[in-house]
Each structure stands twice: as C-alpha cells, then as structure tokens.
PDB file of N, CA and C in Angstrom:
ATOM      1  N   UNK A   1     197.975 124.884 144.293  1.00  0.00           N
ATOM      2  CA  UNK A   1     197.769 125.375 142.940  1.00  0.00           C
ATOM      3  C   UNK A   1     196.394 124.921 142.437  1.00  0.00           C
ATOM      4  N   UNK A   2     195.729 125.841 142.096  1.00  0.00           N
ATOM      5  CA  UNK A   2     194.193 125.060 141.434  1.00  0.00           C
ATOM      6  C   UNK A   2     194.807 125.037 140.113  1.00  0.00           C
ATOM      7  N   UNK A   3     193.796 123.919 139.868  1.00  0.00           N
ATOM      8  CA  UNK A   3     193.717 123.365 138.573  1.00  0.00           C
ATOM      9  C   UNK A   3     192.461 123.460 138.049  1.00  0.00           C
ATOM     10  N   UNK A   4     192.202 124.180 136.708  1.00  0.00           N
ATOM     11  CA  UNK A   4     191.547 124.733 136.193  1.00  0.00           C
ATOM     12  C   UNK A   4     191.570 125.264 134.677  1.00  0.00           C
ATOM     13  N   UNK A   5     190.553 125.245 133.721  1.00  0.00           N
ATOM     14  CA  UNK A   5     190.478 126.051 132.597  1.00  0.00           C
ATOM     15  C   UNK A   5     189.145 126.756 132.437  1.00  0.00           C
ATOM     16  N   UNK A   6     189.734 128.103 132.067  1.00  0.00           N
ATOM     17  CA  UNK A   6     188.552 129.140 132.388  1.00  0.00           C
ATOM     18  C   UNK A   6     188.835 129.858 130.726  1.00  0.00           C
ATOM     19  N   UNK A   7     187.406 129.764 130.249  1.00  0.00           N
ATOM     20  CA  UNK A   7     187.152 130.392 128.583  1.00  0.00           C
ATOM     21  C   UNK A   7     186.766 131.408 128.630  1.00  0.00           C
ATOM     22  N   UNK A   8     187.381 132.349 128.720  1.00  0.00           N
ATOM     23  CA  UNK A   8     185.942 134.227 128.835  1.00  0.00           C
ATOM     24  C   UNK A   8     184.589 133.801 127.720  1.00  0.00           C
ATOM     25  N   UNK A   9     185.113 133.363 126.153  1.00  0.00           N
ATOM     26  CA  UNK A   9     184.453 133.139 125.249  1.00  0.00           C
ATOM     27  C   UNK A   9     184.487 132.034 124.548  1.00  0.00           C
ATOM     28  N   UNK A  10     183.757 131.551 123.902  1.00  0.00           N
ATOM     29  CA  UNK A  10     184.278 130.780 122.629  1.00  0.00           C
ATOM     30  C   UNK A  10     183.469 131.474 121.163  1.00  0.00           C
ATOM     31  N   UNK A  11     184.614 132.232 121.174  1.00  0.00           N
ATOM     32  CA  UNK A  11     184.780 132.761 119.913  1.00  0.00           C
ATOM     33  C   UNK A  11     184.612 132.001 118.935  1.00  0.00           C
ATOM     34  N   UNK A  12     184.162 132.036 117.730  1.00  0.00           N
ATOM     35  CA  UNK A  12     184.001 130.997 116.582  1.00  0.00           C
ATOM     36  C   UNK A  12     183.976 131.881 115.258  1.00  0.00           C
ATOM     37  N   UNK A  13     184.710 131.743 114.225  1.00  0.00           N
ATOM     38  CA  UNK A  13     184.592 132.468 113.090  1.00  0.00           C
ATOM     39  C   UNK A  13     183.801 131.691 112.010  1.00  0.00           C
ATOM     40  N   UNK A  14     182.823 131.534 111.889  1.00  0.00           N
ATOM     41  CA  UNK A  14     182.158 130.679 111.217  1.00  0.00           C
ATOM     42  C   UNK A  14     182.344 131.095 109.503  1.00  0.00           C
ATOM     43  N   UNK A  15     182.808 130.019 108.656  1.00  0.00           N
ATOM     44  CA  UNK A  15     183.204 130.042 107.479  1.00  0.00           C
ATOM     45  C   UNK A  15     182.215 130.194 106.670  1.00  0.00           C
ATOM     46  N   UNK A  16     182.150 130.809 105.751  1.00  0.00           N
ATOM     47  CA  UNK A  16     181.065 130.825 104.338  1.00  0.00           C
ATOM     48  C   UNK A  16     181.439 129.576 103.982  1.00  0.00           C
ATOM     49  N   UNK A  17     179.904 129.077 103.773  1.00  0.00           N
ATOM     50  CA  UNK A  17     179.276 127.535 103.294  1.00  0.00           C
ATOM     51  C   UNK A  17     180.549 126.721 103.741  1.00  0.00           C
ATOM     52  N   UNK A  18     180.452 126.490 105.146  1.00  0.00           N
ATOM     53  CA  UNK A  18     182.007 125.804 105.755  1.00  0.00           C
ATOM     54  C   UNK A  18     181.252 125.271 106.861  1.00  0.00           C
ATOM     55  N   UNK A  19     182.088 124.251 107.957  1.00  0.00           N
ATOM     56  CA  UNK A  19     181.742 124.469 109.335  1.00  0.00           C
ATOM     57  C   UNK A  19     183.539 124.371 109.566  1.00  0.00           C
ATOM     58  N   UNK A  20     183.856 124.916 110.537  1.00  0.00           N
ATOM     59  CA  UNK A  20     184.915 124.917 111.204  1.00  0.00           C
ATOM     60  C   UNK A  20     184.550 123.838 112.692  1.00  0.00           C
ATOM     61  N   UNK A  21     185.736 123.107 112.825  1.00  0.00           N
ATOM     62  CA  UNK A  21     185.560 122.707 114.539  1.00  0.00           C
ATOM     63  C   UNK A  21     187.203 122.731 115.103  1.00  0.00           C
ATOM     64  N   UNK A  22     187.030 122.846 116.437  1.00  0.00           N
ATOM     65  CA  UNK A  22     188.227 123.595 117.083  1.00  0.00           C
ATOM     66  C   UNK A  22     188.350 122.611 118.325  1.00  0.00           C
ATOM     67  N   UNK A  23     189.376 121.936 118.696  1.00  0.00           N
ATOM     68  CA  UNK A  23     189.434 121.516 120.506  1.00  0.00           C
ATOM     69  C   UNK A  23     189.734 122.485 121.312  1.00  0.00           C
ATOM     70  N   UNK A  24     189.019 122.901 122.208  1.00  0.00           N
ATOM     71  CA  UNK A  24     189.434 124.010 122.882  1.00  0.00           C
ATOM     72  C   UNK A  24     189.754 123.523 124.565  1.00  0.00           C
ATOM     73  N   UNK A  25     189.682 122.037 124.600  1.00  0.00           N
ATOM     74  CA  UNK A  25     190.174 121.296 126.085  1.00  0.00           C
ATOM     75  C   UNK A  25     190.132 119.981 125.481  1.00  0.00           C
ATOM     76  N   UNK A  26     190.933 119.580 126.323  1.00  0.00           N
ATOM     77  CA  UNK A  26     191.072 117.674 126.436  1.00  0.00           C
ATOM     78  C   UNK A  26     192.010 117.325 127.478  1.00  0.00           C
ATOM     79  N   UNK A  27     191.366 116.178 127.917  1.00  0.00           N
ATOM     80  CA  UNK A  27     192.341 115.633 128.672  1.00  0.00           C
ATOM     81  C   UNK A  27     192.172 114.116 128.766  1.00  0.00           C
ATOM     82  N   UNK A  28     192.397 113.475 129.850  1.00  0.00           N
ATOM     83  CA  UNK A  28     192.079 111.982 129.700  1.00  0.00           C
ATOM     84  C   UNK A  28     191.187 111.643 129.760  1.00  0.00           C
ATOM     85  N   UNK A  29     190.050 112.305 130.659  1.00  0.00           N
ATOM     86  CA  UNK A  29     188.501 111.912 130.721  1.00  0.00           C
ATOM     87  C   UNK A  29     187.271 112.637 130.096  1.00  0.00           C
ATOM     88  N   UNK A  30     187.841 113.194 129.428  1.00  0.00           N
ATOM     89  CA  UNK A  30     187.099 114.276 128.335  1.00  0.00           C
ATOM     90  C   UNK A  30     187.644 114.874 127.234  1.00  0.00           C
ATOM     91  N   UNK A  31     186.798 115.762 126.580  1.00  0.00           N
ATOM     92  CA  UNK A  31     187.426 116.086 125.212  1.00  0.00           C
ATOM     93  C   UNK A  31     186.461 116.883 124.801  1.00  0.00           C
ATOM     94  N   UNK A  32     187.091 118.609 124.831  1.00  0.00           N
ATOM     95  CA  UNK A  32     185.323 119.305 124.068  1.00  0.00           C
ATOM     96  C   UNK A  32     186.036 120.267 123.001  1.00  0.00           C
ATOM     97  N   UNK A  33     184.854 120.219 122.026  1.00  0.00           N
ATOM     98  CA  UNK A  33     185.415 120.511 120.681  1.00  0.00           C
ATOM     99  C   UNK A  33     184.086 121.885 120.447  1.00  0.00           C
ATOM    100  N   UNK A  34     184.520 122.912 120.345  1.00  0.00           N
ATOM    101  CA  UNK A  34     183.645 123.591 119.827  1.00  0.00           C
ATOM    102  C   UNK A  34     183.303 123.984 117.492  1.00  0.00           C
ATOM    103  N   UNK A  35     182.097 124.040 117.473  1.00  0.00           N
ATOM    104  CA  UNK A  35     181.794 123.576 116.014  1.00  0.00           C
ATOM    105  C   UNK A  35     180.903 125.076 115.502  1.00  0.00           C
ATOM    106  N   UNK A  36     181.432 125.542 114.270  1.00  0.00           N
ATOM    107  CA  UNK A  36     181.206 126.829 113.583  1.00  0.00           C
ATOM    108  C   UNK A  36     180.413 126.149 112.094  1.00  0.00           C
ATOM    109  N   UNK A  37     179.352 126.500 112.394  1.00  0.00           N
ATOM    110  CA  UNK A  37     178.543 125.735 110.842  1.00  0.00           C
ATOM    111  C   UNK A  37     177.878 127.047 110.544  1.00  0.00           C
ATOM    112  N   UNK A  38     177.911 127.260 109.204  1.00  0.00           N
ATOM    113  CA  UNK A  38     177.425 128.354 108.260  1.00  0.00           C
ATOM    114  C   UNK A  38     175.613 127.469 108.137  1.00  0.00           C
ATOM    115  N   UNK A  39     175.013 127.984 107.344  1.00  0.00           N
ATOM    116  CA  UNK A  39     173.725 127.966 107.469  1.00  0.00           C
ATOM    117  C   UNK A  39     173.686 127.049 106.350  1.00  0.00           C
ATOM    118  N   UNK A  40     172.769 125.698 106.537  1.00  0.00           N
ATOM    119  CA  UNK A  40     172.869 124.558 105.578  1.00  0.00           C
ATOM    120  C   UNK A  40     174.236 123.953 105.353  1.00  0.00           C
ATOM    121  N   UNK A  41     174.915 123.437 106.728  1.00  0.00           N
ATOM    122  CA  UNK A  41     176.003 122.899 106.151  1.00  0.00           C
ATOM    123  C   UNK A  41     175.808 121.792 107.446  1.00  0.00           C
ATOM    124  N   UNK A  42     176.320 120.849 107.281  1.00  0.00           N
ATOM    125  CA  UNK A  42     176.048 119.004 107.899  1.00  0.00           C
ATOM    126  C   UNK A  42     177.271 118.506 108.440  1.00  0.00           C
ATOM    127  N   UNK A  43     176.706 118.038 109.398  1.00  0.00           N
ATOM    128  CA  UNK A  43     177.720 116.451 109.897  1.00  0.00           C
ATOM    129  C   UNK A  43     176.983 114.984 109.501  1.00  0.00           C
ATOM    130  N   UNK A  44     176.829 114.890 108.318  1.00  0.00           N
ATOM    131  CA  UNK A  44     176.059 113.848 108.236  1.00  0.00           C
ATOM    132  C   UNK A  44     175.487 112.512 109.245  1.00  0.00           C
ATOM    133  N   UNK A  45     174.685 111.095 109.008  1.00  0.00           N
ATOM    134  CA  UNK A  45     174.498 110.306 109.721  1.00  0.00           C
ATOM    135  C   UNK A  45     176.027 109.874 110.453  1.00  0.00           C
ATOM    136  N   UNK A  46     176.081 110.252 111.646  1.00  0.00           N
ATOM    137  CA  UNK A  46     177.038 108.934 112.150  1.00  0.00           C
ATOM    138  C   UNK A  46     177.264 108.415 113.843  1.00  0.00           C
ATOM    139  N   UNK A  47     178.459 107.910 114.289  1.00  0.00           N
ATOM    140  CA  UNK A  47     178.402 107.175 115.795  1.00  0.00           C
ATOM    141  C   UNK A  47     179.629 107.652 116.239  1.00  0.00           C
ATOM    142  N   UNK A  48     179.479 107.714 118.203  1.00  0.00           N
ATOM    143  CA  UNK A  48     180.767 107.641 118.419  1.00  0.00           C
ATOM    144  C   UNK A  48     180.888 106.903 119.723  1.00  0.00           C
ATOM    145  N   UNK A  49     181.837 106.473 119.592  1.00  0.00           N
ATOM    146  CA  UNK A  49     182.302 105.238 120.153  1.00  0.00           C
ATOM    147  C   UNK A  49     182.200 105.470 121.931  1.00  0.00           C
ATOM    148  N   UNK A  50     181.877 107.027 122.354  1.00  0.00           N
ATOM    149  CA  UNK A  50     181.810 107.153 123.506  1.00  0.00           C
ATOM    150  C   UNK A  50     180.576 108.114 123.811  1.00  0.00           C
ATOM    151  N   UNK A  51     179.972 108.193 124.928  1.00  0.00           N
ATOM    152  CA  UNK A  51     178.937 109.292 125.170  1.00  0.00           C
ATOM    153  C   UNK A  51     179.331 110.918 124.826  1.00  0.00           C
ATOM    154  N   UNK A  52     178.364 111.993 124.510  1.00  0.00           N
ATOM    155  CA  UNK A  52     178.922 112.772 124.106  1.00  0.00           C
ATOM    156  C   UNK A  52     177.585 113.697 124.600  1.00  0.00           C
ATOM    157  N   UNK A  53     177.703 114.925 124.828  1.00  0.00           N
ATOM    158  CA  UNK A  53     176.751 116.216 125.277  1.00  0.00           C
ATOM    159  C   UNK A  53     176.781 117.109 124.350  1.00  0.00           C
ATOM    160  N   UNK A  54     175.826 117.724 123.648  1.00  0.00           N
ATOM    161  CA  UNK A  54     175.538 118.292 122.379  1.00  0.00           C
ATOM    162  C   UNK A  54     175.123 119.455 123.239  1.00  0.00           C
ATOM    163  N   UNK A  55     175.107 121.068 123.266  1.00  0.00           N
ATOM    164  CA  UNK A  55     175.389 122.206 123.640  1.00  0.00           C
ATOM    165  C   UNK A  55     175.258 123.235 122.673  1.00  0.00           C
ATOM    166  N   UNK A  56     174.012 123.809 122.168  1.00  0.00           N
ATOM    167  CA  UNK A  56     173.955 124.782 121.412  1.00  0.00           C
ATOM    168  C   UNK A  56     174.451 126.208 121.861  1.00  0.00           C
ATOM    169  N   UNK A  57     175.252 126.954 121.150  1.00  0.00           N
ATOM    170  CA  UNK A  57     175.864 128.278 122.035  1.00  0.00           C
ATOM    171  C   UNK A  57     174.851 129.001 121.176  1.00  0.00           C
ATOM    172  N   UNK A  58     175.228 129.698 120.154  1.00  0.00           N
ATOM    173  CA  UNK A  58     174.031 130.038 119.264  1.00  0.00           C
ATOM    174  C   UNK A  58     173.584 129.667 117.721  1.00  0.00           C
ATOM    175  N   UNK A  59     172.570 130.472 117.566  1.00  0.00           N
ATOM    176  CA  UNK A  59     172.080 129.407 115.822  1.00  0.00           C
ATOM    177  C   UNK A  59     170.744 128.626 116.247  1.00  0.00           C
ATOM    178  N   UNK A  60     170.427 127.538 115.257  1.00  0.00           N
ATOM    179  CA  UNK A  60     169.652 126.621 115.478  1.00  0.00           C
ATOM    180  C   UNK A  60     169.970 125.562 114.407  1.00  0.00           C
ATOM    181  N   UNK A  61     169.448 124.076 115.260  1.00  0.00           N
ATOM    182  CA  UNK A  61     170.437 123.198 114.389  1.00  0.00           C
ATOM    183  C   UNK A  61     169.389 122.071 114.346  1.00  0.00           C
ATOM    184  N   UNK A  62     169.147 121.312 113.716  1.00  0.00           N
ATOM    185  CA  UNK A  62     168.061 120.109 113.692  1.00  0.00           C
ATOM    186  C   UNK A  62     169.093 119.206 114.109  1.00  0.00           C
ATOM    187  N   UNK A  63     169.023 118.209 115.253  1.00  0.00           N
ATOM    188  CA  UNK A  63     169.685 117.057 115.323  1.00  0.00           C
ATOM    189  C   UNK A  63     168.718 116.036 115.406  1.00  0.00           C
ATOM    190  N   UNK A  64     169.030 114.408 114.144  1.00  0.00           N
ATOM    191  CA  UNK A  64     168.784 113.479 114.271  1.00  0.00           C
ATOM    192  C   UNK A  64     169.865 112.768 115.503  1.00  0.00           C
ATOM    193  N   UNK A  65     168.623 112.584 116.270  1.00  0.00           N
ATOM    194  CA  UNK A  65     168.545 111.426 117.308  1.00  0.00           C
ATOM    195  C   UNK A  65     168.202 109.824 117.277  1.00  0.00           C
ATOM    196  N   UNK A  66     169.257 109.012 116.465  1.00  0.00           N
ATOM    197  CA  UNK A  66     168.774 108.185 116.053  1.00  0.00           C
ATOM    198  C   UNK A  66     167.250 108.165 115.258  1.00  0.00           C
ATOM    199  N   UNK A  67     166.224 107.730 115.687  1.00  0.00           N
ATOM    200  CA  UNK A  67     164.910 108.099 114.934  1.00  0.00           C
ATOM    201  C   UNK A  67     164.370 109.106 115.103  1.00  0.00           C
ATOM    202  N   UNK A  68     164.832 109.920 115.926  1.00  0.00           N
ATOM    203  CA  UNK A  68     164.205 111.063 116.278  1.00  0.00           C
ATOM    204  C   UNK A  68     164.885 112.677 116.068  1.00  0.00           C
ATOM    205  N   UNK A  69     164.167 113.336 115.167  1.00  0.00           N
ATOM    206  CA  UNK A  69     164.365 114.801 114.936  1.00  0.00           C
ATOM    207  C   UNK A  69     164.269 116.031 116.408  1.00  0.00           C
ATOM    208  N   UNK A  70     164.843 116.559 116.514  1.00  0.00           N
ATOM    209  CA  UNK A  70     164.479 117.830 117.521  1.00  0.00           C
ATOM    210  C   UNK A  70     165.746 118.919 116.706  1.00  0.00           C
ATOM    211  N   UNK A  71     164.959 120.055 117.444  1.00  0.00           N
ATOM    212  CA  UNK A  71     165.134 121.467 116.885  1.00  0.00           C
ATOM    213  C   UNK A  71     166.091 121.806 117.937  1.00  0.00           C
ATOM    214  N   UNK A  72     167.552 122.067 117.934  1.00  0.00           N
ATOM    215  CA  UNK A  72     168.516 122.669 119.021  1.00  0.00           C
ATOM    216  C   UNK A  72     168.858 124.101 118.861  1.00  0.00           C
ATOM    217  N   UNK A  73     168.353 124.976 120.047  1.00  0.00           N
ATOM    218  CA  UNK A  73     168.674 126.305 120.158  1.00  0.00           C
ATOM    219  C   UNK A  73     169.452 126.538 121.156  1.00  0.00           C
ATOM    220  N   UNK A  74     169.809 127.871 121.126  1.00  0.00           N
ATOM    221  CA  UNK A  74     170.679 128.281 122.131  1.00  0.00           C
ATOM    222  C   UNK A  74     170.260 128.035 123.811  1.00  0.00           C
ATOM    223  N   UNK A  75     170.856 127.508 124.484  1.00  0.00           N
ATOM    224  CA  UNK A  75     170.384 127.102 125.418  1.00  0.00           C
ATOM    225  C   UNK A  75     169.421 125.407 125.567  1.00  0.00           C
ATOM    226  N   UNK A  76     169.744 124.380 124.818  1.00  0.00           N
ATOM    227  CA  UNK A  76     169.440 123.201 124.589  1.00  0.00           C
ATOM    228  C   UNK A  76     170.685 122.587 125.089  1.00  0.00           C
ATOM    229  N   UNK A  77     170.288 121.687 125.550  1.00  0.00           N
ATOM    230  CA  UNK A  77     171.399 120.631 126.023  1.00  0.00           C
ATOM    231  C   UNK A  77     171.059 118.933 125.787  1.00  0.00           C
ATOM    232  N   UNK A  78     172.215 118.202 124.888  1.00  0.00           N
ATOM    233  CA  UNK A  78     171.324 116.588 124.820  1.00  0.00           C
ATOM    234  C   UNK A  78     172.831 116.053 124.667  1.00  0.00           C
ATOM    235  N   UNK A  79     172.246 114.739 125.741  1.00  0.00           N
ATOM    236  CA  UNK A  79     172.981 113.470 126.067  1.00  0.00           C
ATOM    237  C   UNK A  79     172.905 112.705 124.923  1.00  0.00           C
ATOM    238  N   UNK A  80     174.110 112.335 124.150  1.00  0.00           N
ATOM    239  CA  UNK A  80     174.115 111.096 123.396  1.00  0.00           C
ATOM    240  C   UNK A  80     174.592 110.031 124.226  1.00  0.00           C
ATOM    241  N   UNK A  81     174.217 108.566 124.174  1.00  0.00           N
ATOM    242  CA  UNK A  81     175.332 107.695 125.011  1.00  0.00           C
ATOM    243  C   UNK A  81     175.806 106.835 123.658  1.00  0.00           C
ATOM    244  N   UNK A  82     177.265 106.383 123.805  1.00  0.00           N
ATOM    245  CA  UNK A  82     177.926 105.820 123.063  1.00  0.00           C
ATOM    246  C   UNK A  82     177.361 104.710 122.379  1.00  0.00           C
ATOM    247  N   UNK A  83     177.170 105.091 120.450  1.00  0.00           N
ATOM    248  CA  UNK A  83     177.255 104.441 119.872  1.00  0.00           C
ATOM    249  C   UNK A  83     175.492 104.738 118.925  1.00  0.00           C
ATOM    250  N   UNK A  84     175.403 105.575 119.825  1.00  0.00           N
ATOM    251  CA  UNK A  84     173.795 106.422 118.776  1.00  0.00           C
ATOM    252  C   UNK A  84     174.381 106.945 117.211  1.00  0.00           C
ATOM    253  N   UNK A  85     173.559 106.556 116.543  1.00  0.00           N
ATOM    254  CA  UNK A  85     173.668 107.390 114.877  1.00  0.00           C
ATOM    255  C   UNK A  85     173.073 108.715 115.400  1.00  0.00           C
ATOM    256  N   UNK A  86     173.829 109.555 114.935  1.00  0.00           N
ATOM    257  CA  UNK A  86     173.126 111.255 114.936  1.00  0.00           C
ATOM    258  C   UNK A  86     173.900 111.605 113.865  1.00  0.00           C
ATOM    259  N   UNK A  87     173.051 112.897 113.913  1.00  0.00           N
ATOM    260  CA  UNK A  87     173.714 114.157 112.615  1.00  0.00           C
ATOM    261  C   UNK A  87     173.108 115.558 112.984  1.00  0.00           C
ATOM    262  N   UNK A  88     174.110 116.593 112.360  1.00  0.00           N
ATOM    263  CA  UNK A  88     173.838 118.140 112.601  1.00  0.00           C
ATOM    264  C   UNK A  88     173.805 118.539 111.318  1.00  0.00           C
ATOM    265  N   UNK A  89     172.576 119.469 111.401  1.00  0.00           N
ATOM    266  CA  UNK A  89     172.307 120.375 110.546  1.00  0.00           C
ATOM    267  C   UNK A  89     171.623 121.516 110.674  1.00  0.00           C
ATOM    268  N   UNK A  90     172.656 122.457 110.448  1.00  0.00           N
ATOM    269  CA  UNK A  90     172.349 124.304 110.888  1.00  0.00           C
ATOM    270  C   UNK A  90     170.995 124.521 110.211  1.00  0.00           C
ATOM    271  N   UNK A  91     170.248 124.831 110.561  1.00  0.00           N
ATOM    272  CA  UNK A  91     169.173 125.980 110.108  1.00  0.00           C
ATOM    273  C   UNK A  91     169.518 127.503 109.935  1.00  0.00           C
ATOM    274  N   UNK A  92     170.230 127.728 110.288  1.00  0.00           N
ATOM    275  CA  UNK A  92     171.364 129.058 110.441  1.00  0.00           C
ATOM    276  C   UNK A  92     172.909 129.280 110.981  1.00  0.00           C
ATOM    277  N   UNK A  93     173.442 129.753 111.182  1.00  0.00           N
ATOM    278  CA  UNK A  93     174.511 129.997 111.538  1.00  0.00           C
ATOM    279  C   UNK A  93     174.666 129.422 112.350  1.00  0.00           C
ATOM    280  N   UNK A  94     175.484 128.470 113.283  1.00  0.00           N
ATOM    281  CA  UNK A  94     175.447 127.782 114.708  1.00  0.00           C
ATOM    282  C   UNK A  94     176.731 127.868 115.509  1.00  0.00           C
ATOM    283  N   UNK A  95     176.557 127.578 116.186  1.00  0.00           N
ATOM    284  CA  UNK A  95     177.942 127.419 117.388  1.00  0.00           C
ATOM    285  C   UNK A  95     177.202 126.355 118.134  1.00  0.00           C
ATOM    286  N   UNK A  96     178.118 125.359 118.299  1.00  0.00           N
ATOM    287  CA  UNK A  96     177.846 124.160 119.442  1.00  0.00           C
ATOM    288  C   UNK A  96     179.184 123.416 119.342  1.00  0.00           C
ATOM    289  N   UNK A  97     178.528 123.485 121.591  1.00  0.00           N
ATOM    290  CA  UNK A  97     179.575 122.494 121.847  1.00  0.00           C
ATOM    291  C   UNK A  97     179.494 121.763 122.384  1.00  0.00           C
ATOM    292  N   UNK A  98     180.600 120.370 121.607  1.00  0.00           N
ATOM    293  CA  UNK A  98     180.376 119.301 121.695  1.00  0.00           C
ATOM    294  C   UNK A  98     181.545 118.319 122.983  1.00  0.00           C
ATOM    295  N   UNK A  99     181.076 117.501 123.839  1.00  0.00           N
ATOM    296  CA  UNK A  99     181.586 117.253 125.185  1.00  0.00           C
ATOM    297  C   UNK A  99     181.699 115.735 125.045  1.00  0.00           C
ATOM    298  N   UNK A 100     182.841 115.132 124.616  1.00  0.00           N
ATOM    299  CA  UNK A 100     183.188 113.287 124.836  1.00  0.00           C
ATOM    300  C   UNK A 100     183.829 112.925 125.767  1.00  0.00           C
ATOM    301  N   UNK A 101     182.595 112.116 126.460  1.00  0.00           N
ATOM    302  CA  UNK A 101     183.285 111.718 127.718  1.00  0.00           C
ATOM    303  C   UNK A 101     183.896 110.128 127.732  1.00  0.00           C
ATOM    304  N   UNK A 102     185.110 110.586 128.158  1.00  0.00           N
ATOM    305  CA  UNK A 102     185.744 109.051 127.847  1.00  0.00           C
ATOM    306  C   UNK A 102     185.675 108.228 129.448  1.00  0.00           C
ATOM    307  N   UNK A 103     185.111 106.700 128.969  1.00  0.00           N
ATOM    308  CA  UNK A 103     184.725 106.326 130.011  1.00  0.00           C
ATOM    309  C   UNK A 103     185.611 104.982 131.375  1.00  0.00           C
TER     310      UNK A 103
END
C-alpha cells in the first residue's frame, strides 16, 4: 500500500480584510498549514518553537526576518530555524504555505 497525500490544489478563499489559515496535512514529523491573507492584513512580530519553511503560492508578502526585510513572491522559498521573530504582511492578496518541522 503506498502511503501518500496528493493535493491537485490548494484552493484558498481569501476573506475581505481577513486572512484565513487551514491545516491541510499533519502528522508526527510535520505540520503544513496553508494561509489566505487579503491585501494589508498581518501576522504580526513573533516565534516558533520549531523550524518552519515559508512558501509563497501566490500574492506578494514582505517577511521580517528577524532584522531583515525581503519581498516573498510566488515561487520564493525561506527556511526559518526554530525560535526566529518573523512576521507576514500581504502587499496583495497572498497564499502561502507554511511547513513545521517537528524535530
């Protein structure tokens, strides 16, 4: 029997002045959450307790990197390792997904 999860899409209905976030897998050694942010809407400063892979599907999103700003577009990919301050904020409409790897 393979073992496997296969997504055709990740659909996202992104809310007026909202963000939606969704788990769309987890298991014991991971955990990915896909995130629907309307344009100007935040995850403010914060940490997480495990490494995590930031995954723009589409949109564009400014993420603080601890001291450091960068611009995330579709097709960007960034390693947090456990316990960095970051934050998201759409410049437009976004979809990203987000990957915690438990260690």
């Amino acid at each position: 029997m393979d073992d496997y999860t296969f997504l055709p899409a990740l659909n996202v209905d992104i809310p007026d002045e909202g963000t939606l976030s969704k788990v769309v897998y987890k298991n014991d050694r991971v955990r990915v959450v896909v995130f629907g942010f309307d344009a100007d809407q935040e995850l403010t400063d914060h940490t997480a307790s495990m490494p995590a892979i930031v995954q723009v599907i589409s949109g564009k999103a400014r993420l603080t990197l601890g001291a450091s700003i960068v611009e995330a577009v579709p097709g960007s990919w960034t390693y947090l390792p456990a316990g960095l301050t970051h934050a998201v904020y759409a410049l437009e409409p976004t979809v990203m997904l987000l990957t915690l790897l438990r260690e």
